[in-house]
Protein backbone atom coordinates (compact mmCIF):
# COMPACT_ATOMS: atom_id res chain seq x y z
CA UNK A 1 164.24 135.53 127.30
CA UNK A 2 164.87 134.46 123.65
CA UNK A 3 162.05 132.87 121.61
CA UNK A 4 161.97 129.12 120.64
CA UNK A 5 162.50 128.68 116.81
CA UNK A 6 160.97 125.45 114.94
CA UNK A 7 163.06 125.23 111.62
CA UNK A 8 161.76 123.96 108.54
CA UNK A 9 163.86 122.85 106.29
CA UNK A 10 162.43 120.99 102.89
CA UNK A 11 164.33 118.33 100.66
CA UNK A 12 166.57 119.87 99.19
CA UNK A 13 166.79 122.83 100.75
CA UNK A 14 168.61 126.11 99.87
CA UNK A 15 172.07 125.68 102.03
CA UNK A 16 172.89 129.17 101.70
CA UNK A 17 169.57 130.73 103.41
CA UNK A 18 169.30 127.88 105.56
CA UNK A 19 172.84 128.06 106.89
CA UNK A 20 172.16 132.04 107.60
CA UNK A 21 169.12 131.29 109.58
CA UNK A 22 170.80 128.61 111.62
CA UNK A 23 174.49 130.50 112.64
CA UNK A 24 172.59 133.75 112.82
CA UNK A 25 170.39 131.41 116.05
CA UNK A 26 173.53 129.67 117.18
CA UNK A 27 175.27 133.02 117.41
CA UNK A 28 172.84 135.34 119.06
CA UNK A 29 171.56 132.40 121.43
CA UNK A 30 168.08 132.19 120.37
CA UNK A 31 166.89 128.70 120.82
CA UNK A 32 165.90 126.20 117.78
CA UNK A 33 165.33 122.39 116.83
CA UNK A 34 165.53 122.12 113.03
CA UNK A 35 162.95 119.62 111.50
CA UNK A 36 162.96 117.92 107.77
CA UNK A 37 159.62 118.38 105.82
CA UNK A 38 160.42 115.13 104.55
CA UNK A 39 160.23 111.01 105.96
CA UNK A 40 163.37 110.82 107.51
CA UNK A 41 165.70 113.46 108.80
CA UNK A 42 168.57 112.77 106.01
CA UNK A 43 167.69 115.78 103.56
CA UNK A 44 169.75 117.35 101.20
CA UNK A 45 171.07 121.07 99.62
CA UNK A 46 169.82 121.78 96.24
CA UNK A 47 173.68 121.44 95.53
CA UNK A 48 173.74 117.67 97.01
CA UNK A 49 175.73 118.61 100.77
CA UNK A 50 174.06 115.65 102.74
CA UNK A 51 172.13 117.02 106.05
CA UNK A 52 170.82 115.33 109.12
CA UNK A 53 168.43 117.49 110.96
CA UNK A 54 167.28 116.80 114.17
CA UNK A 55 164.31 115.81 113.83
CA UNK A 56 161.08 115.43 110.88
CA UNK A 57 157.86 117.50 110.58
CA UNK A 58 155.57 114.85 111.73
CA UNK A 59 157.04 115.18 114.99
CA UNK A 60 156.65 118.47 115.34
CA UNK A 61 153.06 118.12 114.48
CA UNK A 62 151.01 118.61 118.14
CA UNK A 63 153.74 120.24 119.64
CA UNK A 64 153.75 123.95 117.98
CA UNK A 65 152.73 125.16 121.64
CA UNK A 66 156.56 124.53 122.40
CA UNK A 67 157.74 127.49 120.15
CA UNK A 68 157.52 130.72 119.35
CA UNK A 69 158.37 131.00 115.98
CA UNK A 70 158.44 129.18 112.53
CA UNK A 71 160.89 129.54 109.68
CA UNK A 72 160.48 128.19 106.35
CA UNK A 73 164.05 127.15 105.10
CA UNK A 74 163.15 127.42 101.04
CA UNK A 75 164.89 125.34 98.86
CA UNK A 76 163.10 123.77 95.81
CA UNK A 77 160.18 124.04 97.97
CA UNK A 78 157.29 124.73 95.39
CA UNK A 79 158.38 122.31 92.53
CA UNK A 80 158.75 119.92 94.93
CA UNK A 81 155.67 120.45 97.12
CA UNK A 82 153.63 120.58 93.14
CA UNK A 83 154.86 117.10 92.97
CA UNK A 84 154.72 115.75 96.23
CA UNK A 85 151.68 117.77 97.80
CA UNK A 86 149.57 114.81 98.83
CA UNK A 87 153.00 113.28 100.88
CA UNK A 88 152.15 112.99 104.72
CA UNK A 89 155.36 115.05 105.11
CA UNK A 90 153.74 117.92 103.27
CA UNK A 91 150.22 117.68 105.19
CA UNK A 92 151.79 117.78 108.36
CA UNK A 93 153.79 120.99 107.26
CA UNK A 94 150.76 122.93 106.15
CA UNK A 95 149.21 121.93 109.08
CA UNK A 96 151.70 122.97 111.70
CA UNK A 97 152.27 126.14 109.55
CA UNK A 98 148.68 126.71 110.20
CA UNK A 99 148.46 126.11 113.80
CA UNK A 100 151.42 128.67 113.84
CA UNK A 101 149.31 130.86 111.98
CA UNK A 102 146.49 130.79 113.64
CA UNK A 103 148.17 131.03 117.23
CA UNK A 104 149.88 134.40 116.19
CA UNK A 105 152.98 133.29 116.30
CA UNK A 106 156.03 134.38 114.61
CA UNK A 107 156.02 133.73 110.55
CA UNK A 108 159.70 133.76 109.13
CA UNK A 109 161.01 132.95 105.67
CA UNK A 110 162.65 133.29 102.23
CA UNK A 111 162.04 133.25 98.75
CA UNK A 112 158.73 130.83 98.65
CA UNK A 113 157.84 131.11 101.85
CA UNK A 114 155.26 133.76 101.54
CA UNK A 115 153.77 131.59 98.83
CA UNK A 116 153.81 128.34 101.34
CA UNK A 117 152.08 130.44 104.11
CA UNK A 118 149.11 131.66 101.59
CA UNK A 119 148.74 128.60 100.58
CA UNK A 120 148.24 128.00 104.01
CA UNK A 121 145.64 130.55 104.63
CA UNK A 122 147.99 132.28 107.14
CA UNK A 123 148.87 135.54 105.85
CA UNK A 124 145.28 137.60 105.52
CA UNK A 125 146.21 140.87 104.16
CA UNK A 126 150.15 140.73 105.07
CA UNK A 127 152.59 142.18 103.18
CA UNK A 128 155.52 139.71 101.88
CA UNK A 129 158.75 139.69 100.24
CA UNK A 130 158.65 136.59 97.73
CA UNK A 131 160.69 135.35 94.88
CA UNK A 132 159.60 137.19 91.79
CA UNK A 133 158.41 134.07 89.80
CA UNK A 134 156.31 133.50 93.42
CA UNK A 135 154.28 136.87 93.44
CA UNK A 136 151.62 136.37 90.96
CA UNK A 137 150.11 133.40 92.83
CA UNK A 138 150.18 135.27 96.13
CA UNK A 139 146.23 135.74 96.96
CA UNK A 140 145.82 136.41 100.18
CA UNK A 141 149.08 138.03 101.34
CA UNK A 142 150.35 141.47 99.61
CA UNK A 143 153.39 140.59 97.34
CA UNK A 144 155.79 143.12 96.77
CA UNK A 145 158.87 143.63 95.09
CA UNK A 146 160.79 144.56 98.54
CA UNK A 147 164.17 143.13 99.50
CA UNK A 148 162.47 142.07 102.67
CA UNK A 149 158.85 142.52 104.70
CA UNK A 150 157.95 142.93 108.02
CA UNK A 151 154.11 143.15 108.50
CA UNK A 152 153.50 142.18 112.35
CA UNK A 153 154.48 138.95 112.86
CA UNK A 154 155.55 137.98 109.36
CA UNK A 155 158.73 138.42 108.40
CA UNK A 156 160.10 137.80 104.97
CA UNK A 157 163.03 138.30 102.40
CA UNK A 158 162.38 138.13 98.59
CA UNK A 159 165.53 135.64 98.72
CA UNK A 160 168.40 134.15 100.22
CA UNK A 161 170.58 137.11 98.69
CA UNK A 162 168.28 139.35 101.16
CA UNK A 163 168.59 137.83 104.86
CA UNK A 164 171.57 139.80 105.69
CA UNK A 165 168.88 142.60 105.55
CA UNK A 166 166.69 140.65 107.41
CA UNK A 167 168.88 139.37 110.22
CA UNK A 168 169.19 142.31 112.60
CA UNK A 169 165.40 142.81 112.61
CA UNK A 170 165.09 138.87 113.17
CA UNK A 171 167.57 138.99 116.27
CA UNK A 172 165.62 141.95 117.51
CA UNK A 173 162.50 140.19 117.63
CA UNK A 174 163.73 137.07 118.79
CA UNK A 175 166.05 137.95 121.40
């Protein structure tokens, strides 16, 4: 049976890497709700292509029991998140990426999101795939220069340009 995937999606996001992640689900049949890490569902792409997503990260917040996976859909995730850290929306997302962390569950993302999970305290040792101007403030996490990672249940690409490579061994441990 396919695992449930919570997608997180920040405002704006990166269309490209979030499209990928969402008609490589719809495609293979692997179950997901997507979820706006902002106060309304209305987000946007970084190149202005209005989205409604089904639903917002507070809502998600005491339900991460529901799924079996995360991905972080980056966009401009850590400029925003710098100026916009204290927002509710942004508490609530380190949180659930914490409970998701800290169940064992399934740790999937792009560019930043290696950066977002250490900031989290989630990764302990793992070895991640992160945007280049990301990898020095990876401390917890390995950062390396890889088109994509897979270190047990973390599974990341350095960017969008890499989730082609990542897709197959996504679908595989989804499916």
């Amino acid at each position: 049976m396919a695992k449930k995937v919570a997608v997180l999606a920040v405002n704006p996001v990166n269309g490209a890497g979030l499209f990928q992640y969402l008609e490589t689900f719809f495609e293979n049949g692997i179950p997901f709700r997507t979820f706006a890490v902002a106060e309304t569902p209305h987000i946007r792409t970084n190149s202005g292509v209005e989205l409604t997503l089904e639903d917002t990260i507070a809502h998600l917040k005491g339900h991460e029991s529901e799924y079996d996976a995360v991905v972080f859909s980056c966009g401009d995730a850590i400029p925003r998140f710098a100026e916009q850290a204290a927002a509710p929306y942004n508490q609530d997302m380190l949180s659930v990426l914490r409970c998701f962390g800290k169940a064992g569950k399934w740790l999937i993302g792009h560019c930043a999101a290696a950066l977002i999970f250490d900031k989290c305290g989630i990764l302990s040792g793992s070895r991640v795939a992160v945007h280049p101007l990301a990898k020095p403030a990876i401390q917890q996490g390995i950062a390396t220069d890889a088109e994509i990672e897979i270190d047990g249940r973390v599974l990341t690409a350095r960017d969008e340009k890499y989730l082609p490579v990542l897709m197959p061994h996504l679908i595989a441990t989804l499916q």
